[in-house]
PDB file of N, CA and C in Angstrom:
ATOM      1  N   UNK A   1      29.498   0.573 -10.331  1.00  0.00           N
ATOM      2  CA  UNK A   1      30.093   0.444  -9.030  1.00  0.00           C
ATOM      3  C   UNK A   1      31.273  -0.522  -9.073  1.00  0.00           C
ATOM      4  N   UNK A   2      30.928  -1.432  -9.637  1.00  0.00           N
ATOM      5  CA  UNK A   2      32.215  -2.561  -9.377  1.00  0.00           C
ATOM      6  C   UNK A   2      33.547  -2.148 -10.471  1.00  0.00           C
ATOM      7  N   UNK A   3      32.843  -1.014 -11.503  1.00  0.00           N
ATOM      8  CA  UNK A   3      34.204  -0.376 -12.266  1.00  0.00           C
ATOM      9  C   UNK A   3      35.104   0.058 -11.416  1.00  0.00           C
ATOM     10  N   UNK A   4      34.070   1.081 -10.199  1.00  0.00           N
ATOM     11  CA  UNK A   4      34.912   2.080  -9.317  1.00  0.00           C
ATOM     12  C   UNK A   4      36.383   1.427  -8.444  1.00  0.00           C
ATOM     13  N   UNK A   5      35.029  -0.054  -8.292  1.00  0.00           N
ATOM     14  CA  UNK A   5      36.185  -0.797  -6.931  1.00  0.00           C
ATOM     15  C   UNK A   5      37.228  -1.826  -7.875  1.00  0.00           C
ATOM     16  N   UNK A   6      36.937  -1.890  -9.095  1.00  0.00           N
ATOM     17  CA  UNK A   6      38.222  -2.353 -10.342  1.00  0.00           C
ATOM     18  C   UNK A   6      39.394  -1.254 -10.027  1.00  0.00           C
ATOM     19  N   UNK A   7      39.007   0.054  -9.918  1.00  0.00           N
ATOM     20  CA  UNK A   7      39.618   0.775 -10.342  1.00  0.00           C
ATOM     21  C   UNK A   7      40.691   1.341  -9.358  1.00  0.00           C
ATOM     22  N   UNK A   8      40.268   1.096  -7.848  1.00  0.00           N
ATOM     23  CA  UNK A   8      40.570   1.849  -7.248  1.00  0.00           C
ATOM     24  C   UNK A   8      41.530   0.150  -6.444  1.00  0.00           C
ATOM     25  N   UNK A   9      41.319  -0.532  -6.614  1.00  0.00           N
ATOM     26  CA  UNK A   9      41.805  -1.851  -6.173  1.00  0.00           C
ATOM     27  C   UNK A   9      43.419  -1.692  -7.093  1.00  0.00           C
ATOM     28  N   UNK A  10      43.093  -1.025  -8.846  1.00  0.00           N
ATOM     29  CA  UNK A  10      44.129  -1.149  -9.735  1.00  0.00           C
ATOM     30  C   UNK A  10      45.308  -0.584  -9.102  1.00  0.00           C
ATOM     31  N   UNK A  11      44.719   1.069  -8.425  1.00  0.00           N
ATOM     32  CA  UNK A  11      45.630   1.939  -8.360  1.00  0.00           C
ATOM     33  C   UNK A  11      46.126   1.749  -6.842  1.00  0.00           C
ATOM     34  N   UNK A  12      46.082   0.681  -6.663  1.00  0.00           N
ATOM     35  CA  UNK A  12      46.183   0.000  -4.761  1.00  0.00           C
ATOM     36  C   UNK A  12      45.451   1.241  -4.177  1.00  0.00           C
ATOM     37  N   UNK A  13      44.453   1.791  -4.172  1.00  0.00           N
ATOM     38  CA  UNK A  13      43.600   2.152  -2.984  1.00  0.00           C
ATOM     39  C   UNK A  13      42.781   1.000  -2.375  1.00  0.00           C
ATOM     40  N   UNK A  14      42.593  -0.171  -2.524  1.00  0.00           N
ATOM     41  CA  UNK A  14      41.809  -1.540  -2.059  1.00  0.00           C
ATOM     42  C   UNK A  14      42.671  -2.323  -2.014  1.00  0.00           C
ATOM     43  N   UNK A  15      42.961  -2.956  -0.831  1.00  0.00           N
ATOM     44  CA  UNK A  15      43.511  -4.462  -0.466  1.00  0.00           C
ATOM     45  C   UNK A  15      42.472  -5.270  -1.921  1.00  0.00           C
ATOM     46  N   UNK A  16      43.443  -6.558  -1.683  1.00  0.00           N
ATOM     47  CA  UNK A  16      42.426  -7.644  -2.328  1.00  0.00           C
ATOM     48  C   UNK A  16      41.447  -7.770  -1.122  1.00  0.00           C
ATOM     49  N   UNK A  17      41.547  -8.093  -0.500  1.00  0.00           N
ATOM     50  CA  UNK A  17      40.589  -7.989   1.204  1.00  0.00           C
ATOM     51  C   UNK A  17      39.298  -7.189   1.122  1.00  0.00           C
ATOM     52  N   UNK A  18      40.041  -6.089   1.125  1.00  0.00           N
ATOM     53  CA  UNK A  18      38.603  -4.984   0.945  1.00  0.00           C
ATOM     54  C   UNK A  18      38.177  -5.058  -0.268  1.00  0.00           C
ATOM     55  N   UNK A  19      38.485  -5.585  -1.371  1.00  0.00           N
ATOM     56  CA  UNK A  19      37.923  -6.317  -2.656  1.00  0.00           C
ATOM     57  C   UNK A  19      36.828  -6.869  -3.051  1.00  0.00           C
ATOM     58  N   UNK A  20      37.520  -8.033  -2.426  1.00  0.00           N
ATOM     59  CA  UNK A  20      36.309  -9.057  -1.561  1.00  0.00           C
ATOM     60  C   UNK A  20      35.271  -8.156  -0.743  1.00  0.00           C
ATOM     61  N   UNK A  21      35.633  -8.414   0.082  1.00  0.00           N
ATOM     62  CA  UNK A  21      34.263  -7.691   0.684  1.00  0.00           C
ATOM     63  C   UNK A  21      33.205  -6.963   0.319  1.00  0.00           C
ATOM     64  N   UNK A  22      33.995  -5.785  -0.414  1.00  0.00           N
ATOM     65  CA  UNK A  22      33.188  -5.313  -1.219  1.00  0.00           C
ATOM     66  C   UNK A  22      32.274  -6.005  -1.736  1.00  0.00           C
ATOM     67  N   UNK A  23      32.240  -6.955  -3.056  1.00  0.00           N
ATOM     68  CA  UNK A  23      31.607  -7.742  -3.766  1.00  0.00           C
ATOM     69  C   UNK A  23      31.288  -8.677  -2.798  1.00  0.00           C
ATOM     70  N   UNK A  24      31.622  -9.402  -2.225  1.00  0.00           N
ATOM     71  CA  UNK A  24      30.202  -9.569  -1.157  1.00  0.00           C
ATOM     72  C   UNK A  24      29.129  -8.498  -1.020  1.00  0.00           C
ATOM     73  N   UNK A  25      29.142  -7.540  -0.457  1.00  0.00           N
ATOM     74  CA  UNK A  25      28.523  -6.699  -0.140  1.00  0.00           C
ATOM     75  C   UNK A  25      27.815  -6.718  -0.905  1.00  0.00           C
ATOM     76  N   UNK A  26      28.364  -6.172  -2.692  1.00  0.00           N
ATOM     77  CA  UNK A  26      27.215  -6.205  -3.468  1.00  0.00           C
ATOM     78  C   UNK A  26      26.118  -7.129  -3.633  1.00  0.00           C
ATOM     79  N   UNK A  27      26.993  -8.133  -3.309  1.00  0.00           N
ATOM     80  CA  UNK A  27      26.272  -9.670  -3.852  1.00  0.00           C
ATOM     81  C   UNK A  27      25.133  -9.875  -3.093  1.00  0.00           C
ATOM     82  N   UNK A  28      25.323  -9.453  -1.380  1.00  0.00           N
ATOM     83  CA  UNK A  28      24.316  -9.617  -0.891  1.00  0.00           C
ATOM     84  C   UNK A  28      23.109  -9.030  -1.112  1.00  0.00           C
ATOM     85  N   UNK A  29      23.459  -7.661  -1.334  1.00  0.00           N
ATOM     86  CA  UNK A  29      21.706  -6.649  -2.026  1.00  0.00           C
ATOM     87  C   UNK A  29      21.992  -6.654  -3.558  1.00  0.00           C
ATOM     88  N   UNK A  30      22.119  -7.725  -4.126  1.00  0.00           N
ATOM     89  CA  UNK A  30      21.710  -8.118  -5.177  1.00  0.00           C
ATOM     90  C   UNK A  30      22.213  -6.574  -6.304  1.00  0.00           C
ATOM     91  N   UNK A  31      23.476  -5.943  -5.902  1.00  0.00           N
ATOM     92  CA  UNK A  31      23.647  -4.854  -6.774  1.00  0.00           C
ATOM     93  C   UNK A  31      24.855  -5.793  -7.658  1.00  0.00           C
ATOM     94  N   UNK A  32      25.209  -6.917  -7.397  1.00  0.00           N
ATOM     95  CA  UNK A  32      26.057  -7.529  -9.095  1.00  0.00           C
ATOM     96  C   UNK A  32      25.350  -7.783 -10.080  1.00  0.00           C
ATOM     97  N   UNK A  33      24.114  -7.771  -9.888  1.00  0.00           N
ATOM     98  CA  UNK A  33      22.999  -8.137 -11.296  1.00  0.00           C
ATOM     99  C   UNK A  33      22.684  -6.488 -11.614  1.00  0.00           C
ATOM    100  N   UNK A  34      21.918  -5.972 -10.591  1.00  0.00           N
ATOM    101  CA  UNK A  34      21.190  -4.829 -11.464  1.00  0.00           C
ATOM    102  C   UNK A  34      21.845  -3.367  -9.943  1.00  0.00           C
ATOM    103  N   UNK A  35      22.072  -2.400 -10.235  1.00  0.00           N
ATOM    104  CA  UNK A  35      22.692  -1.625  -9.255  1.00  0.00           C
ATOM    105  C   UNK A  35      21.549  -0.516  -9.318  1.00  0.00           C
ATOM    106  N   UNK A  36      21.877  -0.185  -8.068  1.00  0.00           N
ATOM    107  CA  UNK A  36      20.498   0.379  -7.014  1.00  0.00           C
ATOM    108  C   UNK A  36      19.667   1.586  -7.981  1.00  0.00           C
ATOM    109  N   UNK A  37      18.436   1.462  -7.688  1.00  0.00           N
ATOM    110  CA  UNK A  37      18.124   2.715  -8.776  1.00  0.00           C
ATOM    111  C   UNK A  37      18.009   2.568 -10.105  1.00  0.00           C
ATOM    112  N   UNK A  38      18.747   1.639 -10.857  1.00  0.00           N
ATOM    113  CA  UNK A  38      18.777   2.005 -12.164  1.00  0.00           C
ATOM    114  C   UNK A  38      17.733   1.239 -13.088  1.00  0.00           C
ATOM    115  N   UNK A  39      16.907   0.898 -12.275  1.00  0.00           N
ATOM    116  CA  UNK A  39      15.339   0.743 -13.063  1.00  0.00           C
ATOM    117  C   UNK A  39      14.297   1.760 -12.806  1.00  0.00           C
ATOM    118  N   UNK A  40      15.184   2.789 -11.859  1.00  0.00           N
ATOM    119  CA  UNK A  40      14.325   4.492 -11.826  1.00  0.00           C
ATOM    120  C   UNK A  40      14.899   5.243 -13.451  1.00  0.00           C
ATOM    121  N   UNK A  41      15.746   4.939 -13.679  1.00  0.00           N
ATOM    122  CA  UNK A  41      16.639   5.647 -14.412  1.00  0.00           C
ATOM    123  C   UNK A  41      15.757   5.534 -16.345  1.00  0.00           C
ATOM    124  N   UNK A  42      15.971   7.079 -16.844  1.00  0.00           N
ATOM    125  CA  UNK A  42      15.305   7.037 -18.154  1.00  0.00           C
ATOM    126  C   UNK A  42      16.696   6.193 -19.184  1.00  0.00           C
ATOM    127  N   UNK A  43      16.154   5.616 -20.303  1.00  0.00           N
ATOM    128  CA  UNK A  43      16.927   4.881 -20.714  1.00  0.00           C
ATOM    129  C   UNK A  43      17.763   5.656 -21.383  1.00  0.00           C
ATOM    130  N   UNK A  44      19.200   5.869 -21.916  1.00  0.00           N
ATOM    131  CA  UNK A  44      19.767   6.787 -22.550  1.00  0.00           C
ATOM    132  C   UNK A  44      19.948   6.538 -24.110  1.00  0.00           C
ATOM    133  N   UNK A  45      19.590   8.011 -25.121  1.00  0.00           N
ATOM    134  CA  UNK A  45      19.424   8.049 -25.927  1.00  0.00           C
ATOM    135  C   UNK A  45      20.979   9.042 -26.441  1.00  0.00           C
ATOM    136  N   UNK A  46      21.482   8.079 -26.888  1.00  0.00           N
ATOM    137  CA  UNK A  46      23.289   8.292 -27.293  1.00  0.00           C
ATOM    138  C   UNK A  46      22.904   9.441 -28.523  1.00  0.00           C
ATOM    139  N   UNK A  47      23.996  10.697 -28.129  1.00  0.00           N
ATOM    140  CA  UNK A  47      23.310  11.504 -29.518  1.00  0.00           C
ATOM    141  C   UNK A  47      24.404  12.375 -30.191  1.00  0.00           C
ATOM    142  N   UNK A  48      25.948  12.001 -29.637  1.00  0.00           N
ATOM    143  CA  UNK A  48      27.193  12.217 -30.273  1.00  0.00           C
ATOM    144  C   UNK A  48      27.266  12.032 -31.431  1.00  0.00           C
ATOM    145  N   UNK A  49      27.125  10.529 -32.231  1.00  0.00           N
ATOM    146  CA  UNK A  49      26.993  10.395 -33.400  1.00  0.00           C
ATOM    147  C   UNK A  49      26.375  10.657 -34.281  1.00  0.00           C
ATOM    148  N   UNK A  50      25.171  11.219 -33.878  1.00  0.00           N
ATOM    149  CA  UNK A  50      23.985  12.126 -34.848  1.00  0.00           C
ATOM    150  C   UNK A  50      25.184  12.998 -34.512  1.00  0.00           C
ATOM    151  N   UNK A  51      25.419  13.772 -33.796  1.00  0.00           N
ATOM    152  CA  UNK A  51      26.312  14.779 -34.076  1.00  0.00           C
ATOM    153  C   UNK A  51      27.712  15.259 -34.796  1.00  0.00           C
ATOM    154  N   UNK A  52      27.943  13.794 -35.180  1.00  0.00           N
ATOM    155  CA  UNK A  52      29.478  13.656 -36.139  1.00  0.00           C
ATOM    156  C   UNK A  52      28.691  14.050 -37.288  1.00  0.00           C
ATOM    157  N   UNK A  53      27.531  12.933 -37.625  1.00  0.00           N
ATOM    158  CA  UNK A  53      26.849  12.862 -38.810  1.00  0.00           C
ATOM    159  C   UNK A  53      26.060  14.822 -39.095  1.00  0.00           C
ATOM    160  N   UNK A  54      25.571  14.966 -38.554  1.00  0.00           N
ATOM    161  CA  UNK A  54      25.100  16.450 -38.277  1.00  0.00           C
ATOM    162  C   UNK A  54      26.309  17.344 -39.203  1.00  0.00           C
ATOM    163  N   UNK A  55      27.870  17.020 -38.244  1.00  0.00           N
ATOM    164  CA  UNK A  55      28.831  17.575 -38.199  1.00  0.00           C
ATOM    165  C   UNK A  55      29.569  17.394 -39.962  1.00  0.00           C
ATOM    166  N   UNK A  56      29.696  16.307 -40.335  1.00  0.00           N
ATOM    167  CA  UNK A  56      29.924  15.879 -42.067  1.00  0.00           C
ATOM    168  C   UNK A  56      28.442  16.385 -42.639  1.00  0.00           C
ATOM    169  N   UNK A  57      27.486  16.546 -42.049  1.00  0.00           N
ATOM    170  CA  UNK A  57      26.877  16.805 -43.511  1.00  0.00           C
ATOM    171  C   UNK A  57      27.234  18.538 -43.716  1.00  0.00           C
ATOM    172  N   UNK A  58      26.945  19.021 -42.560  1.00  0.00           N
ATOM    173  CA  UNK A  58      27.363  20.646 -42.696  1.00  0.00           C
ATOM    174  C   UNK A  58      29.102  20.487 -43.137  1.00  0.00           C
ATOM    175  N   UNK A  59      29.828  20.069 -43.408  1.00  0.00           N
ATOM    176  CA  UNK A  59      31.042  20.146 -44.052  1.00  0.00           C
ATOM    177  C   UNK A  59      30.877  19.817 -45.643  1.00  0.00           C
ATOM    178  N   UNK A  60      29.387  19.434 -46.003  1.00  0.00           N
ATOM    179  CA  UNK A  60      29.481  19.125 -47.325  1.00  0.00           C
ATOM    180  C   UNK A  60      29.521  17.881 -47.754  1.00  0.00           C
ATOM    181  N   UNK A  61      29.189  16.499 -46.860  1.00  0.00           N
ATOM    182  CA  UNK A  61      29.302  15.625 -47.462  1.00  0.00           C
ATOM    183  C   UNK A  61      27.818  14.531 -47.689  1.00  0.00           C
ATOM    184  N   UNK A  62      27.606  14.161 -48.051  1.00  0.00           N
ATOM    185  CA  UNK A  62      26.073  13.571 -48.589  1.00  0.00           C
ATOM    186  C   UNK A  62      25.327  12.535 -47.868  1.00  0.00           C
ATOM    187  N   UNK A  63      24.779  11.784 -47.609  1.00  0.00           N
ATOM    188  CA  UNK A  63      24.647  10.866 -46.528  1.00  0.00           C
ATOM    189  C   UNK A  63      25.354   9.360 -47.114  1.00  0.00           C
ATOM    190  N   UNK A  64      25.156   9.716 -48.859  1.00  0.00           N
ATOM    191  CA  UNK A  64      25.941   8.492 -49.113  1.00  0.00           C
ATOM    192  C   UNK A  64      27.580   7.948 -48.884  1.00  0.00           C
ATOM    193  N   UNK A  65      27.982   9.617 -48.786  1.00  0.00           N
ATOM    194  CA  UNK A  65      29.665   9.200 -48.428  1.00  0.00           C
ATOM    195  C   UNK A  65      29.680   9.280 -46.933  1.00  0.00           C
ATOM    196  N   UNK A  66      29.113   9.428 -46.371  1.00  0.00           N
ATOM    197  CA  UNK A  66      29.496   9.420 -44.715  1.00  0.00           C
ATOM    198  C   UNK A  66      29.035   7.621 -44.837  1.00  0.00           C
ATOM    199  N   UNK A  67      28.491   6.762 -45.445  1.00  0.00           N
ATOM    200  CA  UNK A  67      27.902   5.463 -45.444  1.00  0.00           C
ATOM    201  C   UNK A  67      29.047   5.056 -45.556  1.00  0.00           C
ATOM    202  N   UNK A  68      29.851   5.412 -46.947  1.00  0.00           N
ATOM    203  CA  UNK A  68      30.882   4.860 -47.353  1.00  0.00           C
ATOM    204  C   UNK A  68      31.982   4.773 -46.407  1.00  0.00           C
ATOM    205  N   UNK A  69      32.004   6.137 -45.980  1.00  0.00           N
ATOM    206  CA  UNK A  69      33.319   6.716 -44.837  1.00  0.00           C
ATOM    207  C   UNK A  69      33.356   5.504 -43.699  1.00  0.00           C
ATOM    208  N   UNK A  70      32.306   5.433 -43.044  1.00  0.00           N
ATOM    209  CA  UNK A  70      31.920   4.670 -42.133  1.00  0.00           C
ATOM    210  C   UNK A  70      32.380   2.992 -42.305  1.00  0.00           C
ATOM    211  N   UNK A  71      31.491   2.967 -43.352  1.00  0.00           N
ATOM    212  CA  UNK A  71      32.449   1.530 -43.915  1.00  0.00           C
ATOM    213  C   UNK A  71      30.766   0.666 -43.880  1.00  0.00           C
ATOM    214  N   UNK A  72      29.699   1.740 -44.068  1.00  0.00           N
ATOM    215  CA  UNK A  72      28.692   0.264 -44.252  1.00  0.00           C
ATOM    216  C   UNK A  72      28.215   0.046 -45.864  1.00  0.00           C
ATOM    217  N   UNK A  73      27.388  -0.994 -46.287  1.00  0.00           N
ATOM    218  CA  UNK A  73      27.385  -0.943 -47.435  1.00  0.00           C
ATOM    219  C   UNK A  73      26.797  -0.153 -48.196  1.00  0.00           C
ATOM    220  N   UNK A  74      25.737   0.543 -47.871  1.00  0.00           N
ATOM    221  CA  UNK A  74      24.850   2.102 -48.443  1.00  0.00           C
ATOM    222  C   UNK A  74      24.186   2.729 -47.411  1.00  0.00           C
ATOM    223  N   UNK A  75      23.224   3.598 -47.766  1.00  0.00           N
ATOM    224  CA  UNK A  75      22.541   4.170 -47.458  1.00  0.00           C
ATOM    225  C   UNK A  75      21.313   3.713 -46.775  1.00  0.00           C
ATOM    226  N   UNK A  76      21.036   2.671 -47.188  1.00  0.00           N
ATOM    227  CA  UNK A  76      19.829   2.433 -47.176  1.00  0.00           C
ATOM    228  C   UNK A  76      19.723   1.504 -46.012  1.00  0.00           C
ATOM    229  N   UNK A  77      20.695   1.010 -45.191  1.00  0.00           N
ATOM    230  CA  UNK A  77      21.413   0.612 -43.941  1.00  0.00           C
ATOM    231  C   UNK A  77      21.582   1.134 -43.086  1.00  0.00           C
ATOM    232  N   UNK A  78      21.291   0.880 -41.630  1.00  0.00           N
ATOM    233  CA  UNK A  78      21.517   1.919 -40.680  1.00  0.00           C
ATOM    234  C   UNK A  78      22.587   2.214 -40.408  1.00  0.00           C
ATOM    235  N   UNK A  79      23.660   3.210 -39.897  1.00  0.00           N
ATOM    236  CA  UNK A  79      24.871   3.411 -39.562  1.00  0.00           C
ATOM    237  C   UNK A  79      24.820   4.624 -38.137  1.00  0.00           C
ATOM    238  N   UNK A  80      25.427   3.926 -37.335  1.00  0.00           N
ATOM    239  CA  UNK A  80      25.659   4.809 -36.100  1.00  0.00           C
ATOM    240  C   UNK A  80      25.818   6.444 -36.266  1.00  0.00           C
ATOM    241  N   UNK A  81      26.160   6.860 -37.969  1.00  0.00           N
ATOM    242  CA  UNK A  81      26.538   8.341 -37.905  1.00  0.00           C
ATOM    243  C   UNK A  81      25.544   9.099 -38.832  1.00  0.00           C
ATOM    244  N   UNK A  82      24.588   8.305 -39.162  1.00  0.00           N
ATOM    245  CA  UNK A  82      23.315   9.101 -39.886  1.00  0.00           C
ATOM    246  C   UNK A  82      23.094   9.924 -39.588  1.00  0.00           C
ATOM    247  N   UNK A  83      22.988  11.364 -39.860  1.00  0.00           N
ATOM    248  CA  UNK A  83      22.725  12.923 -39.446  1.00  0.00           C
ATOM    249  C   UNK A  83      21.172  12.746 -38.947  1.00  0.00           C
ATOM    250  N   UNK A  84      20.984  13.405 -37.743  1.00  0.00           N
ATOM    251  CA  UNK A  84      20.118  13.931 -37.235  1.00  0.00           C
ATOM    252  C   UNK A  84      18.854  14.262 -37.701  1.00  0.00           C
ATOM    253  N   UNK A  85      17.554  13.964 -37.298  1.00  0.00           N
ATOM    254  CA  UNK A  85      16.647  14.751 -38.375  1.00  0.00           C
ATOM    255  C   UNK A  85      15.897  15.763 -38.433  1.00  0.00           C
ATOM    256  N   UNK A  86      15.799  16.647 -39.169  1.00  0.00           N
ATOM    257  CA  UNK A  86      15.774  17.782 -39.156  1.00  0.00           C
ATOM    258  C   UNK A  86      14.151  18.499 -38.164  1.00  0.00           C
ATOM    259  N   UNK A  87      14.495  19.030 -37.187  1.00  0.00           N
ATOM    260  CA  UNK A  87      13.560  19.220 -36.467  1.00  0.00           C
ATOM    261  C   UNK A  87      12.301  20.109 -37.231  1.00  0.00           C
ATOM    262  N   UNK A  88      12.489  20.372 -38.312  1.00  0.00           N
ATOM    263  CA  UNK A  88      11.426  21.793 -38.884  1.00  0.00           C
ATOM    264  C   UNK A  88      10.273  20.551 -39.497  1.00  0.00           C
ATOM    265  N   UNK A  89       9.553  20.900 -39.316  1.00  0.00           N
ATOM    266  CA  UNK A  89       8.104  19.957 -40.092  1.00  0.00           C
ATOM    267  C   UNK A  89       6.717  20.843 -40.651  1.00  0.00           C
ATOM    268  N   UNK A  90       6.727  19.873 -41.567  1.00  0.00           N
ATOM    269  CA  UNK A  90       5.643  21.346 -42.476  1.00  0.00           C
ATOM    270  C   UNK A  90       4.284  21.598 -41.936  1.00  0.00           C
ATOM    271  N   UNK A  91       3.836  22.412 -41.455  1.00  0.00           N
ATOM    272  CA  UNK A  91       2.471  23.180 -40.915  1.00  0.00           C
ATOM    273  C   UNK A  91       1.794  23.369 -41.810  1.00  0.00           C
TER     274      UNK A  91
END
């Protein structure tokens, strides 16, 4: 929320005035700490980068050079682009 009213303050749709206020507003129902709802909310599980990684290994490349590519020190390290794992499991 307070991105929106950053944003819209940037592009002069908000006085500094109505700025303020705003954030008052929030301040008063306590939405500058935690904003409404979002302790209903499931936590999000980011899954683009399994999908780069997904995306290099089907191009042919190994998990050790996507480590390298990436810039961490091996494999054996976690890296944001580790391919996905393979949903099939043995019965």
């Amino acid at each position: 929320m307070q991105a929106l009213i950053e944003c819209a303050y940037d592009t002069k749709l908000l006085t500094a005035t109505q700025r303020t206020n705003l954030y008052k507003s929030m301040s008063a129902r306590g939405w500058r700490v935690q904003e409404p709802l979002s302790d209903l909310l499931p936590p999000e599980h980011p899954n683009l980068t399994h999908s780069i990684g997904d995306a290099l290994i089907a191009r042919g490349l190994t998990p050790e050079e996507i480590a390298e590519l990436v810039g961490v020190a091996g494999p054996e390290h976690p890296h944001p682009f580790r391919p996905s794992k393979s949903h099939l499991s043995i019965v």
